[in-house]
PDB file of N, CA and C in Angstrom:
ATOM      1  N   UNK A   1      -2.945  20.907  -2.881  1.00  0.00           N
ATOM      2  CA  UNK A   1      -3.302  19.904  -1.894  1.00  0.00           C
ATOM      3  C   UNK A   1      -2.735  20.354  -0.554  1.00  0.00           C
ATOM      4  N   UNK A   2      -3.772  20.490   0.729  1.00  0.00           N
ATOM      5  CA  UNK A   2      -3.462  21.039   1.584  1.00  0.00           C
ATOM      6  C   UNK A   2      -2.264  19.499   2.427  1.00  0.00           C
ATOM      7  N   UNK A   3      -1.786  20.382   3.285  1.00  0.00           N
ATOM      8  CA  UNK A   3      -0.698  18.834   4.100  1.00  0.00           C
ATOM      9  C   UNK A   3      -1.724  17.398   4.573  1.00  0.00           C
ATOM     10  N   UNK A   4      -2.802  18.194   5.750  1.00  0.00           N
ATOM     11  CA  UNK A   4      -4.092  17.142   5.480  1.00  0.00           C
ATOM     12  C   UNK A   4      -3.984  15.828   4.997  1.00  0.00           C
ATOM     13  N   UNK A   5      -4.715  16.118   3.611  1.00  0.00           N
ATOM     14  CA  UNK A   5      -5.294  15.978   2.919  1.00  0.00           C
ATOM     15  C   UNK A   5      -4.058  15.043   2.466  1.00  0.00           C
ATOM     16  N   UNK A   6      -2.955  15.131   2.413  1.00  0.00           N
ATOM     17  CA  UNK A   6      -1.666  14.768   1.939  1.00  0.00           C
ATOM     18  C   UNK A   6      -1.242  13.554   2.872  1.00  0.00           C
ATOM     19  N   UNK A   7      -1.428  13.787   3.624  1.00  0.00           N
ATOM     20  CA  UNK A   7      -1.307  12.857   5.087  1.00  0.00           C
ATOM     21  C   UNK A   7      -2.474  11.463   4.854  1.00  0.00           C
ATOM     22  N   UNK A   8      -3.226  12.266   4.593  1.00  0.00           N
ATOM     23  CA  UNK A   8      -4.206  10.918   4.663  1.00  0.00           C
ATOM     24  C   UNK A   8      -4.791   9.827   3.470  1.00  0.00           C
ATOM     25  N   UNK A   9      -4.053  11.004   2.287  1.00  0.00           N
ATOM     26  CA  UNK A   9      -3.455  10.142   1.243  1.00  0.00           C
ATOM     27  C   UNK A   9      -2.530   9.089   1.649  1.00  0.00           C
ATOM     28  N   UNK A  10      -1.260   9.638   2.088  1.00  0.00           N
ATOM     29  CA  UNK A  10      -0.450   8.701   2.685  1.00  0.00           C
ATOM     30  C   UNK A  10      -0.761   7.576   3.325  1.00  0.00           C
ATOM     31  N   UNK A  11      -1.869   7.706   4.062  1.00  0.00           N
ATOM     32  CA  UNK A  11      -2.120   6.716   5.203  1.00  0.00           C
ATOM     33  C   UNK A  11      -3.229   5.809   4.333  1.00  0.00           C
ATOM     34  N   UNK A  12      -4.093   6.175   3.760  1.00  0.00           N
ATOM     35  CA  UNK A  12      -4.889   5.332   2.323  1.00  0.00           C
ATOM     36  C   UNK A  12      -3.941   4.461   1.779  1.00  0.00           C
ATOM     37  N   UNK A  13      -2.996   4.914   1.495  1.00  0.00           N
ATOM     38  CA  UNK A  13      -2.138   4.019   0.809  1.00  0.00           C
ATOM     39  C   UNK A  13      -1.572   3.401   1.092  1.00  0.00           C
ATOM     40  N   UNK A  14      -0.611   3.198   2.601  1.00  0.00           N
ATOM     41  CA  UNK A  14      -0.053   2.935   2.882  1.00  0.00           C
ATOM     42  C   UNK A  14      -1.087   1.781   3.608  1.00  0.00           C
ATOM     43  N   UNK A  15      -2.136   1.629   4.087  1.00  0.00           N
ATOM     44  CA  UNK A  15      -3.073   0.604   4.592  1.00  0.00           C
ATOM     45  C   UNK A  15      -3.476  -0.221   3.524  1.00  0.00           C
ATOM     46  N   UNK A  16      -4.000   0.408   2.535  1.00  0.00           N
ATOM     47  CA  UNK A  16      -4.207  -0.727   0.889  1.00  0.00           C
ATOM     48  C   UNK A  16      -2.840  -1.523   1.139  1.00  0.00           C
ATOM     49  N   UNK A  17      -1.919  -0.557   0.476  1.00  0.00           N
ATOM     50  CA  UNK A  17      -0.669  -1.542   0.748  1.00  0.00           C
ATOM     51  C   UNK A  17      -0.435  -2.998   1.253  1.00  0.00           C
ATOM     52  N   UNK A  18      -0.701  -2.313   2.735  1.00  0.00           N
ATOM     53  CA  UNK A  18      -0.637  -3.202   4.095  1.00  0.00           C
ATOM     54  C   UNK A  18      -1.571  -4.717   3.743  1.00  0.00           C
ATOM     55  N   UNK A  19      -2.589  -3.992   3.965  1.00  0.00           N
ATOM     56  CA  UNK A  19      -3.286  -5.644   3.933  1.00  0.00           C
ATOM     57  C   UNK A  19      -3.425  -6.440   2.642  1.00  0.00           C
ATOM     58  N   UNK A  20      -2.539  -5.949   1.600  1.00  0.00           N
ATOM     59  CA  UNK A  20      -1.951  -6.738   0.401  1.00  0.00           C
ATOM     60  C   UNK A  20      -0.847  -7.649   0.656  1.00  0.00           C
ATOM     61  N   UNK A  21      -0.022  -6.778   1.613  1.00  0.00           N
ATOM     62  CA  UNK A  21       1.233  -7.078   1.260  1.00  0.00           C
ATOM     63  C   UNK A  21       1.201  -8.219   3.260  1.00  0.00           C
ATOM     64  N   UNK A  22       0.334  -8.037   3.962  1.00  0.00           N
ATOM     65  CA  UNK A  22       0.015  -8.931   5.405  1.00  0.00           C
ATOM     66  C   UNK A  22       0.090 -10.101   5.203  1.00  0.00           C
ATOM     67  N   UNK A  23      -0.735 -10.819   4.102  1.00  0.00           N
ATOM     68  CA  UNK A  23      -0.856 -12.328   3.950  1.00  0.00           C
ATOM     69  C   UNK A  23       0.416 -13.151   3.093  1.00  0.00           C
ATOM     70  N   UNK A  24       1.162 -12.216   2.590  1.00  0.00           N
ATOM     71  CA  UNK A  24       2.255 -12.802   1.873  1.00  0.00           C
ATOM     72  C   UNK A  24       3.047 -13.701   2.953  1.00  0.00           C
ATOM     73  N   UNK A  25       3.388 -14.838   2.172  1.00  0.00           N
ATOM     74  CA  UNK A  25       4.826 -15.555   2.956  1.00  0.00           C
ATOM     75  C   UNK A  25       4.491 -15.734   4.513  1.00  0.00           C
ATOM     76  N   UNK A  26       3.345 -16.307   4.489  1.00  0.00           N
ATOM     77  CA  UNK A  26       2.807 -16.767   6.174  1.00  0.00           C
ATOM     78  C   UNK A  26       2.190 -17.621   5.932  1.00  0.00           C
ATOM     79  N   UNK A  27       2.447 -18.185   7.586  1.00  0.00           N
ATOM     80  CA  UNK A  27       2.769 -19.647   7.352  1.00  0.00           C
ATOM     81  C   UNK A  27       1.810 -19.870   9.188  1.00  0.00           C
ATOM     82  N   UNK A  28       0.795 -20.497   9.117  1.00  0.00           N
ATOM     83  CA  UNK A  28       0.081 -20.390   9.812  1.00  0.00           C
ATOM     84  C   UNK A  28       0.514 -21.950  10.979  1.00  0.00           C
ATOM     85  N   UNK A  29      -0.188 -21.538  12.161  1.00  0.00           N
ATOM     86  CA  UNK A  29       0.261 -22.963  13.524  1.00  0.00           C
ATOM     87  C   UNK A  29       0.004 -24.534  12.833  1.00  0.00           C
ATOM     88  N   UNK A  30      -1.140 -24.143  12.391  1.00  0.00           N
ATOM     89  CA  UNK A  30      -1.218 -25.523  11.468  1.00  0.00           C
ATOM     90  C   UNK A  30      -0.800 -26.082  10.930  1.00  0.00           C
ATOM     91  N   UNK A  31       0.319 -25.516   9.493  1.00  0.00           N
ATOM     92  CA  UNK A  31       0.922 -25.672   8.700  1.00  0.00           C
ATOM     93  C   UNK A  31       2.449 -25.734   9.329  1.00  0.00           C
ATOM     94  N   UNK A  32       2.526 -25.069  10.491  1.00  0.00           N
ATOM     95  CA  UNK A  32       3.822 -25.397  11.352  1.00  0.00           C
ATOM     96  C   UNK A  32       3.921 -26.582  12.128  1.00  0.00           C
ATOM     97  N   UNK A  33       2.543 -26.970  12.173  1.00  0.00           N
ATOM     98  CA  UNK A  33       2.414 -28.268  13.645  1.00  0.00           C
ATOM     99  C   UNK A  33       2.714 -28.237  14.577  1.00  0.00           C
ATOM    100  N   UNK A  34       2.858 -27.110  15.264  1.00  0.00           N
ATOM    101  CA  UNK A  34       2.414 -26.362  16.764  1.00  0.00           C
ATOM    102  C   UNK A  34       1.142 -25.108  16.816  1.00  0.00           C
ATOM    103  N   UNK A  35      -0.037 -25.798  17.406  1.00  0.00           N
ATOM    104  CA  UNK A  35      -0.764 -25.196  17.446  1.00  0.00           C
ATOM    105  C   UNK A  35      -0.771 -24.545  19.342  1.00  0.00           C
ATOM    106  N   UNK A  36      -0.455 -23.327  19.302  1.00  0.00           N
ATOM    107  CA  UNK A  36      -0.927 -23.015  21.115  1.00  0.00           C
ATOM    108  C   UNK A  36      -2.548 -23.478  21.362  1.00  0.00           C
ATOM    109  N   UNK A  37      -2.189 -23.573  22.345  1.00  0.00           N
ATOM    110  CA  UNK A  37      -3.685 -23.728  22.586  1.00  0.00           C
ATOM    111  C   UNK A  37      -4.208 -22.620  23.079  1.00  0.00           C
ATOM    112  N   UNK A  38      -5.751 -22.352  23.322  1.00  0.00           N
ATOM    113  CA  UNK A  38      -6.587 -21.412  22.993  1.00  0.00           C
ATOM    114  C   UNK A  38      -6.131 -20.360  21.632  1.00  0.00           C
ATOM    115  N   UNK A  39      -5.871 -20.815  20.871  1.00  0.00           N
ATOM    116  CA  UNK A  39      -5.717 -19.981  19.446  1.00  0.00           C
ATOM    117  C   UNK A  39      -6.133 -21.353  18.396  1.00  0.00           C
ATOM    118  N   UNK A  40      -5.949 -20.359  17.331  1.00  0.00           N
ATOM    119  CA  UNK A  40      -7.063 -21.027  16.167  1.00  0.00           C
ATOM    120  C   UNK A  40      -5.582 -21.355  15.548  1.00  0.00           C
ATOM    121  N   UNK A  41      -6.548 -22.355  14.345  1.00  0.00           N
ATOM    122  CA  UNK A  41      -4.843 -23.226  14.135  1.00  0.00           C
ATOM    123  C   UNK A  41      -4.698 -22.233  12.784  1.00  0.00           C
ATOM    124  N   UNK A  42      -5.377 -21.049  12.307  1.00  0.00           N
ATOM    125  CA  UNK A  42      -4.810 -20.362  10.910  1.00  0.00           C
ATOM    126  C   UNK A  42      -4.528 -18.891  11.480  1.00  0.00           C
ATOM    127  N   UNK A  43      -4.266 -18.688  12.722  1.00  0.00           N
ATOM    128  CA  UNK A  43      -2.969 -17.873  13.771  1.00  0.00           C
ATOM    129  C   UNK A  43      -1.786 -17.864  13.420  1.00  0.00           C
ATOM    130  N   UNK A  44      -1.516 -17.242  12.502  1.00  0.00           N
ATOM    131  CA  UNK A  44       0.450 -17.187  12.392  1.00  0.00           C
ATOM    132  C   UNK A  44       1.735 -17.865  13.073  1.00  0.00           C
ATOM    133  N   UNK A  45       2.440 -18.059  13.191  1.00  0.00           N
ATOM    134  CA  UNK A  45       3.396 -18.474  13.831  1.00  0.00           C
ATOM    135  C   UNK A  45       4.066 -17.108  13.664  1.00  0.00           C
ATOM    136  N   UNK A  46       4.789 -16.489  12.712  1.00  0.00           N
ATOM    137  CA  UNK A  46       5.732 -15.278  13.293  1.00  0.00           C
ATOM    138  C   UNK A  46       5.117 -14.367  11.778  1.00  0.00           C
ATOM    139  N   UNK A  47       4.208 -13.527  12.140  1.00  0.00           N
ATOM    140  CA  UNK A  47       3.572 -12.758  11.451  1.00  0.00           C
ATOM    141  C   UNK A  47       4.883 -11.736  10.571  1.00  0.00           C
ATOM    142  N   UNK A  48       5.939 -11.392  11.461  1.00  0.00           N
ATOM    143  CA  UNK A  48       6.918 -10.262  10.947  1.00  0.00           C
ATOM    144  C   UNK A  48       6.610  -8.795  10.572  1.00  0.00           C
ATOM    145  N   UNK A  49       5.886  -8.706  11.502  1.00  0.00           N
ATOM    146  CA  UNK A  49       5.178  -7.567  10.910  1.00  0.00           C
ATOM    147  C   UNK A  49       5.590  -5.954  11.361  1.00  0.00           C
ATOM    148  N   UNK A  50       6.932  -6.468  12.028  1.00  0.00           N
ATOM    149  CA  UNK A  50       7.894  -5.117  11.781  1.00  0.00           C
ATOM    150  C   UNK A  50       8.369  -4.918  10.008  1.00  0.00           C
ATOM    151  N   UNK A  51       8.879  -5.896   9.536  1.00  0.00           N
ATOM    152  CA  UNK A  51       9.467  -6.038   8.531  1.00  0.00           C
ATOM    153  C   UNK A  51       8.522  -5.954   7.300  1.00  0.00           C
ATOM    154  N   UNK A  52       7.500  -6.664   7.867  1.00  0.00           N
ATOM    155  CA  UNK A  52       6.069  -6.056   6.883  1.00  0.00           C
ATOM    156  C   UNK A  52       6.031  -4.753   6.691  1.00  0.00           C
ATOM    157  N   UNK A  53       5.983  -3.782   7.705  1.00  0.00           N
ATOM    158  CA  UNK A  53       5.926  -2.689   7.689  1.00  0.00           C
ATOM    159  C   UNK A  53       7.249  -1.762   7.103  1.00  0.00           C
ATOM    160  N   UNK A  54       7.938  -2.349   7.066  1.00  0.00           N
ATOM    161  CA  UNK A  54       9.362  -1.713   6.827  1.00  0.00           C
ATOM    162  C   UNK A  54       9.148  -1.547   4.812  1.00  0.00           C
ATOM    163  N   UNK A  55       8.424  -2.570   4.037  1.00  0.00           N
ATOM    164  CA  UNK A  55       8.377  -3.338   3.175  1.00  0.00           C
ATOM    165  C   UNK A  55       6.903  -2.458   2.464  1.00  0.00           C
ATOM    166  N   UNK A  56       5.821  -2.161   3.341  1.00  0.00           N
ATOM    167  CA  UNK A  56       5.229  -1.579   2.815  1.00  0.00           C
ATOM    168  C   UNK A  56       5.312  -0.092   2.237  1.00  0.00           C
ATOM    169  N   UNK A  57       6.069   0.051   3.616  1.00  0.00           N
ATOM    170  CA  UNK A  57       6.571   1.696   3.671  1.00  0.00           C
ATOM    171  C   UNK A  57       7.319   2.573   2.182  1.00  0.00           C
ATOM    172  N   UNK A  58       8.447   1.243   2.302  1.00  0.00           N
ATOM    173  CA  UNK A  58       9.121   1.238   1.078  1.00  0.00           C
ATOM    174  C   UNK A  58       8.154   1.490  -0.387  1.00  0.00           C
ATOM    175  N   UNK A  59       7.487   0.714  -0.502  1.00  0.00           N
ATOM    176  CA  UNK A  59       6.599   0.440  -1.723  1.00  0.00           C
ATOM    177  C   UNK A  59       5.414   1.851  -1.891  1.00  0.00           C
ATOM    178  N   UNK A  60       4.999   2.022  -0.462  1.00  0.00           N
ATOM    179  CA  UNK A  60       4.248   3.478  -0.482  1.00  0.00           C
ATOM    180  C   UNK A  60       4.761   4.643  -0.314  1.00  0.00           C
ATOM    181  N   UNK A  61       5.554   4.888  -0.197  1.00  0.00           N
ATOM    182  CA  UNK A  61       6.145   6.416  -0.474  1.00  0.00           C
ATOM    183  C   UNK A  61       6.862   6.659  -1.746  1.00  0.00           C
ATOM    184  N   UNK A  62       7.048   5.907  -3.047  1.00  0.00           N
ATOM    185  CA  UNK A  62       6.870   6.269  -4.116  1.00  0.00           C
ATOM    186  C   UNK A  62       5.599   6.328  -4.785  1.00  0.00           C
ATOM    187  N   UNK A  63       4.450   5.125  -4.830  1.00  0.00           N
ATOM    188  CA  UNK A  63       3.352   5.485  -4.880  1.00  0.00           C
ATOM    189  C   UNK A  63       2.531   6.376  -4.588  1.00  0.00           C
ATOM    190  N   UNK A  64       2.742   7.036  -3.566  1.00  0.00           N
ATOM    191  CA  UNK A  64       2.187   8.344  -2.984  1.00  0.00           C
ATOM    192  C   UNK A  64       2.794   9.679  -3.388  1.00  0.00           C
ATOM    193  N   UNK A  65       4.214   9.702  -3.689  1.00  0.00           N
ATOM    194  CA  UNK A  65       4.994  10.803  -4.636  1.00  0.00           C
ATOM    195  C   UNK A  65       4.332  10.740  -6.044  1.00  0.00           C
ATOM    196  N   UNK A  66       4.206   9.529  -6.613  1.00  0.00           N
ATOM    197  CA  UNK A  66       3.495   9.332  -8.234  1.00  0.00           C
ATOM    198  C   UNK A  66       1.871  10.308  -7.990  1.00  0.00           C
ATOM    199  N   UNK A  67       1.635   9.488  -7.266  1.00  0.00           N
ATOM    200  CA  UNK A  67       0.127  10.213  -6.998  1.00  0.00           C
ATOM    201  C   UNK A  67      -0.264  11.689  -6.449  1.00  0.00           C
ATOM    202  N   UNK A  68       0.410  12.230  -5.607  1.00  0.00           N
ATOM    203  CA  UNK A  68       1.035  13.587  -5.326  1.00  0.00           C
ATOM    204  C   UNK A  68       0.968  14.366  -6.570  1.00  0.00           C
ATOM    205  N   UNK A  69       2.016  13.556  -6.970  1.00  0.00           N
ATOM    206  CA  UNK A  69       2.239  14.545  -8.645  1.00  0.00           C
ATOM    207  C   UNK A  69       1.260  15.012  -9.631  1.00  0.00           C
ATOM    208  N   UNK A  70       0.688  13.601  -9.691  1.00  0.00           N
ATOM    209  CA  UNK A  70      -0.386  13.602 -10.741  1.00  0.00           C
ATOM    210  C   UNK A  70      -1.332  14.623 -10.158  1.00  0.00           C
ATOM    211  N   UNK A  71      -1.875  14.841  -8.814  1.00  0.00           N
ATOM    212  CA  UNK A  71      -2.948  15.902  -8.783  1.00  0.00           C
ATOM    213  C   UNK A  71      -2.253  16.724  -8.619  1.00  0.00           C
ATOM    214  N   UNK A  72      -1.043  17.158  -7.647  1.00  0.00           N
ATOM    215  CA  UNK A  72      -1.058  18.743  -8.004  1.00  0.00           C
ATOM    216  C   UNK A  72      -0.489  19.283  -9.584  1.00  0.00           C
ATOM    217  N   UNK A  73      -0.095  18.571 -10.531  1.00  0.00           N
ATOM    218  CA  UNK A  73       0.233  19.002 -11.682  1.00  0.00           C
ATOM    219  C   UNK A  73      -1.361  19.097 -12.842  1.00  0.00           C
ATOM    220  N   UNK A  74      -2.321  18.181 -11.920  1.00  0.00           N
ATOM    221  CA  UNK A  74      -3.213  18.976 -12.698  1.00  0.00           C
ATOM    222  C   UNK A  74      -3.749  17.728 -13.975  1.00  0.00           C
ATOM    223  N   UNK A  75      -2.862  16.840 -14.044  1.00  0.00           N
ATOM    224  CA  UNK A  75      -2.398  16.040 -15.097  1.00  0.00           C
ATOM    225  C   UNK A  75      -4.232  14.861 -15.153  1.00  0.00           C
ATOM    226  N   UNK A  76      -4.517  14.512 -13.970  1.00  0.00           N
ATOM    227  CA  UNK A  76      -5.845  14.191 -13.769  1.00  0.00           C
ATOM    228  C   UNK A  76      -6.433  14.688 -13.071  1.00  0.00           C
ATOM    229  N   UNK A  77      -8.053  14.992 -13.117  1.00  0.00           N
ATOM    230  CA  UNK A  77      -8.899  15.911 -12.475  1.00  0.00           C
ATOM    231  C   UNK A  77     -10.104  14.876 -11.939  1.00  0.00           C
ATOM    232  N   UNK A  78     -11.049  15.945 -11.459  1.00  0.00           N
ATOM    233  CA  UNK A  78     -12.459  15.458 -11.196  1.00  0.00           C
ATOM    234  C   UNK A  78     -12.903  15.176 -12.064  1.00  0.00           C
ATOM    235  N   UNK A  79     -12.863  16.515 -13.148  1.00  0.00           N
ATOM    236  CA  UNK A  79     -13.554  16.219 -14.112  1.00  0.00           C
ATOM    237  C   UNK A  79     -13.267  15.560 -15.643  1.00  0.00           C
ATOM    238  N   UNK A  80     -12.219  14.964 -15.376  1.00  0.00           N
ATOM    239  CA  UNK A  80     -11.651  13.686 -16.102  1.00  0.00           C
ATOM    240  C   UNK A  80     -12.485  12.728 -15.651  1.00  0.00           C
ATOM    241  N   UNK A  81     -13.282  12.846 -14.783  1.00  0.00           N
ATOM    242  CA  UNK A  81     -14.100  11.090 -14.334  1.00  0.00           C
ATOM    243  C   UNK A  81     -15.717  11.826 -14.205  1.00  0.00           C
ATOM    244  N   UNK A  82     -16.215  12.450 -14.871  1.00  0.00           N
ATOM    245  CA  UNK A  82     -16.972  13.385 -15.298  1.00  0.00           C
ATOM    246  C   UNK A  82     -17.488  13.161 -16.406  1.00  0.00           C
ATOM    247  N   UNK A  83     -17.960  11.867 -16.746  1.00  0.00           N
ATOM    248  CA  UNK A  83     -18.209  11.418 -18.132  1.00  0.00           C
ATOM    249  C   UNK A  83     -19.693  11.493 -18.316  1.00  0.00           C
ATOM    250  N   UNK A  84     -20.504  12.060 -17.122  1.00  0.00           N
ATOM    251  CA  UNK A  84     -22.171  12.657 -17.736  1.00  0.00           C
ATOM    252  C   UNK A  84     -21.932  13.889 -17.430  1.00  0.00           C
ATOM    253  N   UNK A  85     -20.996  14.791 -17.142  1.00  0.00           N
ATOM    254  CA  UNK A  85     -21.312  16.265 -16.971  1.00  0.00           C
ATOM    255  C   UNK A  85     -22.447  16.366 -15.927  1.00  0.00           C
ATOM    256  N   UNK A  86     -22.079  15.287 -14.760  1.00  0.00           N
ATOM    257  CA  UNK A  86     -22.872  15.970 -13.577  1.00  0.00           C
ATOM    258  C   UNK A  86     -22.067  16.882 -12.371  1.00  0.00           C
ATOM    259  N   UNK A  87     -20.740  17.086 -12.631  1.00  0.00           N
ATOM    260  CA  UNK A  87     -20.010  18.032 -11.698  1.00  0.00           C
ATOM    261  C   UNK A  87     -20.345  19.130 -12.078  1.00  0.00           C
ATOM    262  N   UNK A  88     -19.611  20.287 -11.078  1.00  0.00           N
ATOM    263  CA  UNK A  88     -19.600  21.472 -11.500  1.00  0.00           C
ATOM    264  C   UNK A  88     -20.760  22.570 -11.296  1.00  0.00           C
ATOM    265  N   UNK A  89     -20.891  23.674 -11.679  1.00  0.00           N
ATOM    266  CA  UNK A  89     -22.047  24.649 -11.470  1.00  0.00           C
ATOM    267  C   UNK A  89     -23.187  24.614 -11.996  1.00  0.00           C
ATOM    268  N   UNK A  90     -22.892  24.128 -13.419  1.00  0.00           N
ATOM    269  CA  UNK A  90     -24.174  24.120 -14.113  1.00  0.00           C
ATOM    270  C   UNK A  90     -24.490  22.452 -14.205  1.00  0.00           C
ATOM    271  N   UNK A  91     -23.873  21.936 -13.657  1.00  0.00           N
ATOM    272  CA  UNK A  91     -24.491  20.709 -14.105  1.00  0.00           C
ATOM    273  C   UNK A  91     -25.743  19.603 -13.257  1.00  0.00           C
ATOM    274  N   UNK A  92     -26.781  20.747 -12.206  1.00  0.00           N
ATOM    275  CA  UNK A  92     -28.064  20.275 -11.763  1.00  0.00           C
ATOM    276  C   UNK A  92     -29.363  20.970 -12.970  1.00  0.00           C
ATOM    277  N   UNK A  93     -28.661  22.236 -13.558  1.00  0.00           N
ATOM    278  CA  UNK A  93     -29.421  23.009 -14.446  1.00  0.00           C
ATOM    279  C   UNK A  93     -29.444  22.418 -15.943  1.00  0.00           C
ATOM    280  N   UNK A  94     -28.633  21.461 -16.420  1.00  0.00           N
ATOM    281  CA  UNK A  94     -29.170  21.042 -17.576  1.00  0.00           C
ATOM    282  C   UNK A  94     -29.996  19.802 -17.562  1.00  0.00           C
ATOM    283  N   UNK A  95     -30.080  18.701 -16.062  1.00  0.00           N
ATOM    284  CA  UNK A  95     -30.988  18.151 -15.751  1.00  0.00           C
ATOM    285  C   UNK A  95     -32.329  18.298 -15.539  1.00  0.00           C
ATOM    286  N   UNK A  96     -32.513  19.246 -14.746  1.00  0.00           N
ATOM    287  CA  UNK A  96     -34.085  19.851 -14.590  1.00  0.00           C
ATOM    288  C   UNK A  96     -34.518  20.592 -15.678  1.00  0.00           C
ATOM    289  N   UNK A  97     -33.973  20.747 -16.013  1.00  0.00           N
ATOM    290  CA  UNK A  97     -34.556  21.600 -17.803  1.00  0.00           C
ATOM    291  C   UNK A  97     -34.640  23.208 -17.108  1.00  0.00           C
ATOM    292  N   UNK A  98     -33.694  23.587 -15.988  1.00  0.00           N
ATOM    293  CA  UNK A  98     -33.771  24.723 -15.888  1.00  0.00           C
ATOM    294  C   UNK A  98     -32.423  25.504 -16.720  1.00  0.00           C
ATOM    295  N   UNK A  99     -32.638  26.908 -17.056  1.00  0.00           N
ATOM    296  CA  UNK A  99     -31.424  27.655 -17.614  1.00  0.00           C
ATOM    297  C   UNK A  99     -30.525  28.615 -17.000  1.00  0.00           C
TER     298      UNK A  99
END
């Protein structure tokens, strides 16, 4: 796995993460009973979203070491998810009935 490619694993994951882990434990103007005005009343009051981030971070950089592992060791492939034998070189030639 080139660095890339590694990077943007990272960043896949770390965004899934994110907007899992965004809506937790918030508590919207409405539910506070100060609504600002010109904002909508399901607008956050204190989003925390340094600490969100601190929280995701945590949680994705072992997930992303687990996952790291697993492909460069080889352990799951492409063609582990290859369950009609359409990857690979020969596999447009046993469709068309060519040899």
């Amino acid at each position: 796995m080139a660095i890339t490619s590694a990077l943007v694993l990272l960043a896949v994951i770390w965004f899934m993460v994110f907007f899992i882990v965004l809506p937790l434990r918030l508590q919207t103007q409405h539910e506070a009973g100060d609504v600002a005005p010109g904002t909508p009343r399901s607008a956050p009051t204190n989003p925390n979203l340094k600490r969100k981030a601190r929280i995701v971070t945590a949680i994705t950089l072992p997930l992303w070491a687990i996952t790291c592992a697993i492909i460069l060791t080889g352990t799951i492939t492409v063609d582990d998810f290859d369950l009609f034998h359409r990857f690979g070189p020969g596999a447009g030639a046993s469709s068309s009935g060519e040899q």
